[in-house]
C-alpha atoms as a PDB file:
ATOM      1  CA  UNK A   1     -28.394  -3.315 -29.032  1.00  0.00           C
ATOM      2  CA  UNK A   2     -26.426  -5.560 -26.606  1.00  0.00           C
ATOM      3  CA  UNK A   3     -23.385  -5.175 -29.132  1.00  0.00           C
ATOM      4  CA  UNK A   4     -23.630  -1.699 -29.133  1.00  0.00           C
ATOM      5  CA  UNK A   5     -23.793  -2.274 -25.005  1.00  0.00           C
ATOM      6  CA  UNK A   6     -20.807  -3.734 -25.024  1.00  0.00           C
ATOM      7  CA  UNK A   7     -18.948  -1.716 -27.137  1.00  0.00           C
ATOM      8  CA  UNK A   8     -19.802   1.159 -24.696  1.00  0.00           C
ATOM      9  CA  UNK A   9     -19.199  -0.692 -21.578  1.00  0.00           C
ATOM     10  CA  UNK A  10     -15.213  -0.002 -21.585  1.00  0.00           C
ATOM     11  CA  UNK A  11     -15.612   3.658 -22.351  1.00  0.00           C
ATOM     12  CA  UNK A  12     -18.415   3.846 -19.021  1.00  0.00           C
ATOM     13  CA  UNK A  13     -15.355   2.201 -16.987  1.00  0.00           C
ATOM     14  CA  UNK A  14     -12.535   4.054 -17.707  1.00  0.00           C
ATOM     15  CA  UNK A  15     -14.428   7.244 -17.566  1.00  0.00           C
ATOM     16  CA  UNK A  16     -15.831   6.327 -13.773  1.00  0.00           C
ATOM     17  CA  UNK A  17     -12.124   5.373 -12.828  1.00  0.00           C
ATOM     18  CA  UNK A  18     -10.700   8.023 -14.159  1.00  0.00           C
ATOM     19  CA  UNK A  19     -13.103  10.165 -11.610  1.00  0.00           C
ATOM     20  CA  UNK A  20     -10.550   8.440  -8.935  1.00  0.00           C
ATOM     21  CA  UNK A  21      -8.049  10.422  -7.349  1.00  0.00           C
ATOM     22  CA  UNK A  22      -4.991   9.423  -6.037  1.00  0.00           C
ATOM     23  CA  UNK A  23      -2.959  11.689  -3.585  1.00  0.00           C
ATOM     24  CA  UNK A  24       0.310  11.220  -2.707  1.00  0.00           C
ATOM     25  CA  UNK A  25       1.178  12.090   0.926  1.00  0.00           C
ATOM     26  CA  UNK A  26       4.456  11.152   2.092  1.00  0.00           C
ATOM     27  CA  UNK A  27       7.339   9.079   1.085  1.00  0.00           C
ATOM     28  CA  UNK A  28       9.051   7.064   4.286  1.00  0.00           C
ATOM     29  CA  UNK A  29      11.667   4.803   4.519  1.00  0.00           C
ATOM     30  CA  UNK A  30      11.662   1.623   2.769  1.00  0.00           C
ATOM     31  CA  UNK A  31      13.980   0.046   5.468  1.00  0.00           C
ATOM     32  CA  UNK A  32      13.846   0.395   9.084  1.00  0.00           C
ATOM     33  CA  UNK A  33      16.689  -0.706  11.605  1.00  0.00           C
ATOM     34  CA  UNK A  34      15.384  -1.469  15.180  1.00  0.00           C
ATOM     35  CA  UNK A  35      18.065   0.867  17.676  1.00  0.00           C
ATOM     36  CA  UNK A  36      18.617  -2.399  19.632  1.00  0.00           C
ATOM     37  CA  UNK A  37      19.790  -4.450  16.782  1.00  0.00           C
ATOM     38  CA  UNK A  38      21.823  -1.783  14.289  1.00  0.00           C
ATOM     39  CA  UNK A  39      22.498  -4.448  11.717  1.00  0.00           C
ATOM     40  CA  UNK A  40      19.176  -6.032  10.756  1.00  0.00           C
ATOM     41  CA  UNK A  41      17.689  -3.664   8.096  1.00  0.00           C
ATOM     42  CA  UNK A  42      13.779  -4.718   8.273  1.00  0.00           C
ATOM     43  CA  UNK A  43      11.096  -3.857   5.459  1.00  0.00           C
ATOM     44  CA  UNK A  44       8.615  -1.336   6.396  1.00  0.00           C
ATOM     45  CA  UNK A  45       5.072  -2.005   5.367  1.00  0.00           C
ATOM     46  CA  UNK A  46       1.656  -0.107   5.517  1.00  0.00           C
ATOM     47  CA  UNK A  47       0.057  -1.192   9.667  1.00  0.00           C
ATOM     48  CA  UNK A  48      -2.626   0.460   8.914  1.00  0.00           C
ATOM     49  CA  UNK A  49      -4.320   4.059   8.556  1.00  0.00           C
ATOM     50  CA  UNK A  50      -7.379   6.431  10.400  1.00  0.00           C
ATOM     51  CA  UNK A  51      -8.638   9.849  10.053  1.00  0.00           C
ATOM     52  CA  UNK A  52      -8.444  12.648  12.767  1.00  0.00           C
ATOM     53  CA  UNK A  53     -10.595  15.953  12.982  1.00  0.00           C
ATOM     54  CA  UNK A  54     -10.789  19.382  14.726  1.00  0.00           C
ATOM     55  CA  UNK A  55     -14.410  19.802  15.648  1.00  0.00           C
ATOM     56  CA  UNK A  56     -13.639  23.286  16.619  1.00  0.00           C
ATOM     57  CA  UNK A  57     -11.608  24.369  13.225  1.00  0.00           C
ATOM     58  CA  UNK A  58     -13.474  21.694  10.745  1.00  0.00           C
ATOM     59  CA  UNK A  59      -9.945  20.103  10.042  1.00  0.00           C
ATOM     60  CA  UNK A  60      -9.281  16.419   8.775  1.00  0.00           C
ATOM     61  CA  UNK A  61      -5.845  14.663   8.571  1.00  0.00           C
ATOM     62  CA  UNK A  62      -4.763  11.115   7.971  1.00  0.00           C
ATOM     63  CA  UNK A  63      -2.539   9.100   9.522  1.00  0.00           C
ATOM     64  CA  UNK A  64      -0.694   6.388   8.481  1.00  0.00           C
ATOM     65  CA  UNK A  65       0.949   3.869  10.905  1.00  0.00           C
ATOM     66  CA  UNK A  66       3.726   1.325   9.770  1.00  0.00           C
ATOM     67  CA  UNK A  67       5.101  -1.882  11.003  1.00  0.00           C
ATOM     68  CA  UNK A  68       8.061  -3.874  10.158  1.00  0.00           C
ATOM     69  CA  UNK A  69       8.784  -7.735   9.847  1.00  0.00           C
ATOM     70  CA  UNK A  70      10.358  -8.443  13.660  1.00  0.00           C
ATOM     71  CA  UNK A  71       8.172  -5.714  15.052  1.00  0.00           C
ATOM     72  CA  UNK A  72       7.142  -8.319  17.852  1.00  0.00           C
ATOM     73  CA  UNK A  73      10.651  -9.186  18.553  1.00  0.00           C
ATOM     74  CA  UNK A  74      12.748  -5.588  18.834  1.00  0.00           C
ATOM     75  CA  UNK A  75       9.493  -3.578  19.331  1.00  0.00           C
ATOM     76  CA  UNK A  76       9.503  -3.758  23.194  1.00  0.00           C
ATOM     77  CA  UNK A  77      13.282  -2.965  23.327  1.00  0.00           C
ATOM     78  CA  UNK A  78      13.143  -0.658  20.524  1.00  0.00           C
ATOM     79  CA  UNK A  79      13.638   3.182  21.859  1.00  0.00           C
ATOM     80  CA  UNK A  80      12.153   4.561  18.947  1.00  0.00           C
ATOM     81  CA  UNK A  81       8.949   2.642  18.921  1.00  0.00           C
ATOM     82  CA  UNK A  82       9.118   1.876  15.029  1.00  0.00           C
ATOM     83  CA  UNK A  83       8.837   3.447  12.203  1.00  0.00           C
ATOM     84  CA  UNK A  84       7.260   6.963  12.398  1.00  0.00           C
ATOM     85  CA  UNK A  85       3.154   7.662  11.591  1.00  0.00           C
ATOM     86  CA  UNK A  86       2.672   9.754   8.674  1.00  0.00           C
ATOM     87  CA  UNK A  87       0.323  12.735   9.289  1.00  0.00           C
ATOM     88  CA  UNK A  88      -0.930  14.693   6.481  1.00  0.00           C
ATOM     89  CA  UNK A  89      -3.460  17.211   6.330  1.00  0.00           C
ATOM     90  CA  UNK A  90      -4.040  17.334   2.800  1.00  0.00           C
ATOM     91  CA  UNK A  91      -6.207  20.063   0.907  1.00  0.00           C
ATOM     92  CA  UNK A  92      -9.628  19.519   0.484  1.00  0.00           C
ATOM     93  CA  UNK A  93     -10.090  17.285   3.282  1.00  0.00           C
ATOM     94  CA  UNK A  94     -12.356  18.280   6.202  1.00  0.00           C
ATOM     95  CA  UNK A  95     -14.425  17.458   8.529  1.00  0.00           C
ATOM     96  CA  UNK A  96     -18.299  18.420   8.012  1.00  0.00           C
ATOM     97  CA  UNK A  97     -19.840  19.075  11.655  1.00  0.00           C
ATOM     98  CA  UNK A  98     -23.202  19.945   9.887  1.00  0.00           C
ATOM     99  CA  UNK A  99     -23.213  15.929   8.608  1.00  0.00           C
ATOM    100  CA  UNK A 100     -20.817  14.906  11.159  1.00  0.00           C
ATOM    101  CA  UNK A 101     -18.751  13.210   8.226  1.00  0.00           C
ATOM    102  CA  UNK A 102     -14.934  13.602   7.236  1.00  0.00           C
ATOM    103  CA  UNK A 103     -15.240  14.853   3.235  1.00  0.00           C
ATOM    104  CA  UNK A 104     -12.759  14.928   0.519  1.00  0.00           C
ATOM    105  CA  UNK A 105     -13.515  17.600  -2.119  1.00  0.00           C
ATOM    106  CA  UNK A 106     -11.684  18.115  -5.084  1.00  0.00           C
ATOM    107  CA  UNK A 107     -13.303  20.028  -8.058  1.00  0.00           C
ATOM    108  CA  UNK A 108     -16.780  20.120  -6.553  1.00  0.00           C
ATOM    109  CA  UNK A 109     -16.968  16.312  -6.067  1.00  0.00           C
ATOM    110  CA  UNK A 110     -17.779  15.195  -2.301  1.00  0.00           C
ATOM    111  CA  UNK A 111     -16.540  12.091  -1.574  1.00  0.00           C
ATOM    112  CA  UNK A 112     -17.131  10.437   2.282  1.00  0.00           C
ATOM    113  CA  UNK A 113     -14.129   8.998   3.782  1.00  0.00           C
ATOM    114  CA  UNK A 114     -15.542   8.389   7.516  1.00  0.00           C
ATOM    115  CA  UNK A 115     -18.371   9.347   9.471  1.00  0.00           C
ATOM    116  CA  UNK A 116     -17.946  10.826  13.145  1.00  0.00           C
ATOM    117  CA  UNK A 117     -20.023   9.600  16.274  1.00  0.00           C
ATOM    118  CA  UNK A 118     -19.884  11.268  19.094  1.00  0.00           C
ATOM    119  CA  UNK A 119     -20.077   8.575  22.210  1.00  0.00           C
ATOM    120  CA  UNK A 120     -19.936   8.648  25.915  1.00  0.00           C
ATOM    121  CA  UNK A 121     -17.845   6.333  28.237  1.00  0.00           C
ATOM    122  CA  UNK A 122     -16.710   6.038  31.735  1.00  0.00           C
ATOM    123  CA  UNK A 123     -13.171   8.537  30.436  1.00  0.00           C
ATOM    124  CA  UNK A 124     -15.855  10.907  29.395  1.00  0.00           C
ATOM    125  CA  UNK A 125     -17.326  11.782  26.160  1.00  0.00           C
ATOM    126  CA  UNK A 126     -15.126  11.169  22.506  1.00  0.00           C
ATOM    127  CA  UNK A 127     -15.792  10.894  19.148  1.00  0.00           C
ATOM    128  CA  UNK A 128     -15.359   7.241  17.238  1.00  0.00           C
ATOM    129  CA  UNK A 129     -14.335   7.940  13.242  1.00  0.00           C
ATOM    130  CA  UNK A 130     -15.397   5.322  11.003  1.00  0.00           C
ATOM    131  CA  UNK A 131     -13.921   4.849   7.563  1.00  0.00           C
ATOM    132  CA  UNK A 132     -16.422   4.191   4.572  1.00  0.00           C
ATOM    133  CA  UNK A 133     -13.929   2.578   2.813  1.00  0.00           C
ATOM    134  CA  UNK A 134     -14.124   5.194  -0.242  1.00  0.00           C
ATOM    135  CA  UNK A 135     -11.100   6.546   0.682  1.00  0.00           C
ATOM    136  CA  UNK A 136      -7.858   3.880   1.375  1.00  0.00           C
ATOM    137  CA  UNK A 137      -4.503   4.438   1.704  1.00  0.00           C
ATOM    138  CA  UNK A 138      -1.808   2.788  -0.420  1.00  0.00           C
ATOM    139  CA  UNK A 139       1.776   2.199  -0.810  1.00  0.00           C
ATOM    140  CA  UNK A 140       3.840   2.045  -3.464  1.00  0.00           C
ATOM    141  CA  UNK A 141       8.296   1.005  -3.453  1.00  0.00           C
ATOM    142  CA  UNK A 142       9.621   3.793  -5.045  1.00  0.00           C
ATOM    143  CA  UNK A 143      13.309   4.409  -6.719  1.00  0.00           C
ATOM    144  CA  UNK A 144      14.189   8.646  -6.180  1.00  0.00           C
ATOM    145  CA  UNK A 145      17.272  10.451  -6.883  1.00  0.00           C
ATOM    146  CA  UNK A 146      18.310  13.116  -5.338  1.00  0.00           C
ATOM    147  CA  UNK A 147      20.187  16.006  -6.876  1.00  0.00           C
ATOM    148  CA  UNK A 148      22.833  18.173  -4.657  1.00  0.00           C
ATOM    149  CA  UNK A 149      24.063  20.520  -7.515  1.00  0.00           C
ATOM    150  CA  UNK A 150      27.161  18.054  -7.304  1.00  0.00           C
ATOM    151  CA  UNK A 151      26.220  14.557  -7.331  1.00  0.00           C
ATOM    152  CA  UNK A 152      23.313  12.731  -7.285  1.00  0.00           C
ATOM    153  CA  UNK A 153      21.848   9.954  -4.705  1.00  0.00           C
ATOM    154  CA  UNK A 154      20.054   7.072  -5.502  1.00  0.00           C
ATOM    155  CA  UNK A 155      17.555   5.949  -2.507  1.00  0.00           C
ATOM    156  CA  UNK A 156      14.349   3.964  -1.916  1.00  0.00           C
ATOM    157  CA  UNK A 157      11.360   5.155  -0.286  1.00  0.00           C
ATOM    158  CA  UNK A 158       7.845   3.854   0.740  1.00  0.00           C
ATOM    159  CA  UNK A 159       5.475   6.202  -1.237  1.00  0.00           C
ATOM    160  CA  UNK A 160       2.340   6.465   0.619  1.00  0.00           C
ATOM    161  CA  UNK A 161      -1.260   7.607  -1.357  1.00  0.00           C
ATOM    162  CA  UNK A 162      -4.048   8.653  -0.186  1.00  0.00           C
ATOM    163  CA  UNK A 163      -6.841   6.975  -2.652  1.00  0.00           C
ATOM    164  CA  UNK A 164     -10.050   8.270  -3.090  1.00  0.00           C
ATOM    165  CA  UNK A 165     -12.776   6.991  -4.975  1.00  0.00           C
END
């Protein structure tokens, strides 16, 4: 019995994460270059991401914010503020007023991504999104080419996924 257990164990496993769905949003830069210091090419990485919603329409997005290495040093001279925030409304993401939950649904499987509070403060009333932490958003450095019917470029991006378990 606990042979035959663990002969079945593997097959369980991959079948669960195979039920795991990985999205791919956007694809960004993979260098940055501060506007007040054109020759220092700086690595963007992942900052960090949150979910938004439309109470009125039932819309979701994500949004995905970036940072690079000597943020802390250009960043307060730096007219452009930094890389640029992803946001991606993406199908089968939206926000559930009836369970006051954003959902992911892909081929009638409901996964929760964040649950919505609505909260009261002195600026009046908002709503505070929490992420479950079954949904996460990754990055990935990606080589692309790029074909213009006459030559082809060679660039690397930032591929950003939305991952959902």
């Amino acid at each position: 019995m606990v042979l035959a257990t663990l002969i079945m164990l593997p097959l369980a496993l991959h079948k669960s994460a195979s039920a795991n769905s990985k999205i791919k949003i956007d694809a960004v830069p993979l260098e940055y270059t501060p506007m007040n210091s054109p020759t220092n090419h700086e690595p963007v990485s992942l900052s960090g991401f949150h979910f938004e919603i439309n109470q009125g329409t039932g819309r979701a997005r994500v949004v995905a914010d970036y940072t690079y290495t000597d943020q802390m040093i250009y960043g307060p001279n730096d007219d452009a503020r930094g890389p640029r925030s992803t946001i991606a409304q993406i199908p089968g993401l939206t926000y559930d007023a009836a369970t006051h939950t954003v959902v992911y649904d892909s081929n009638d499987r409901k996964t929760v991504c964040a649950t919505v509070r609505e909260k009261s403060g002195l600026l009046g009333r908002h709503v505070e999104i929490k992420n479950t932490g079954a949904c996460t958003v990754s990055t990935e450095p990606a080589e692309h080419a790029e074909d213009d019917g006459w030559s082809i470029r060679r660039f690397r991006t930032l591929d950003i996924y939305l991952n959902v378990r």
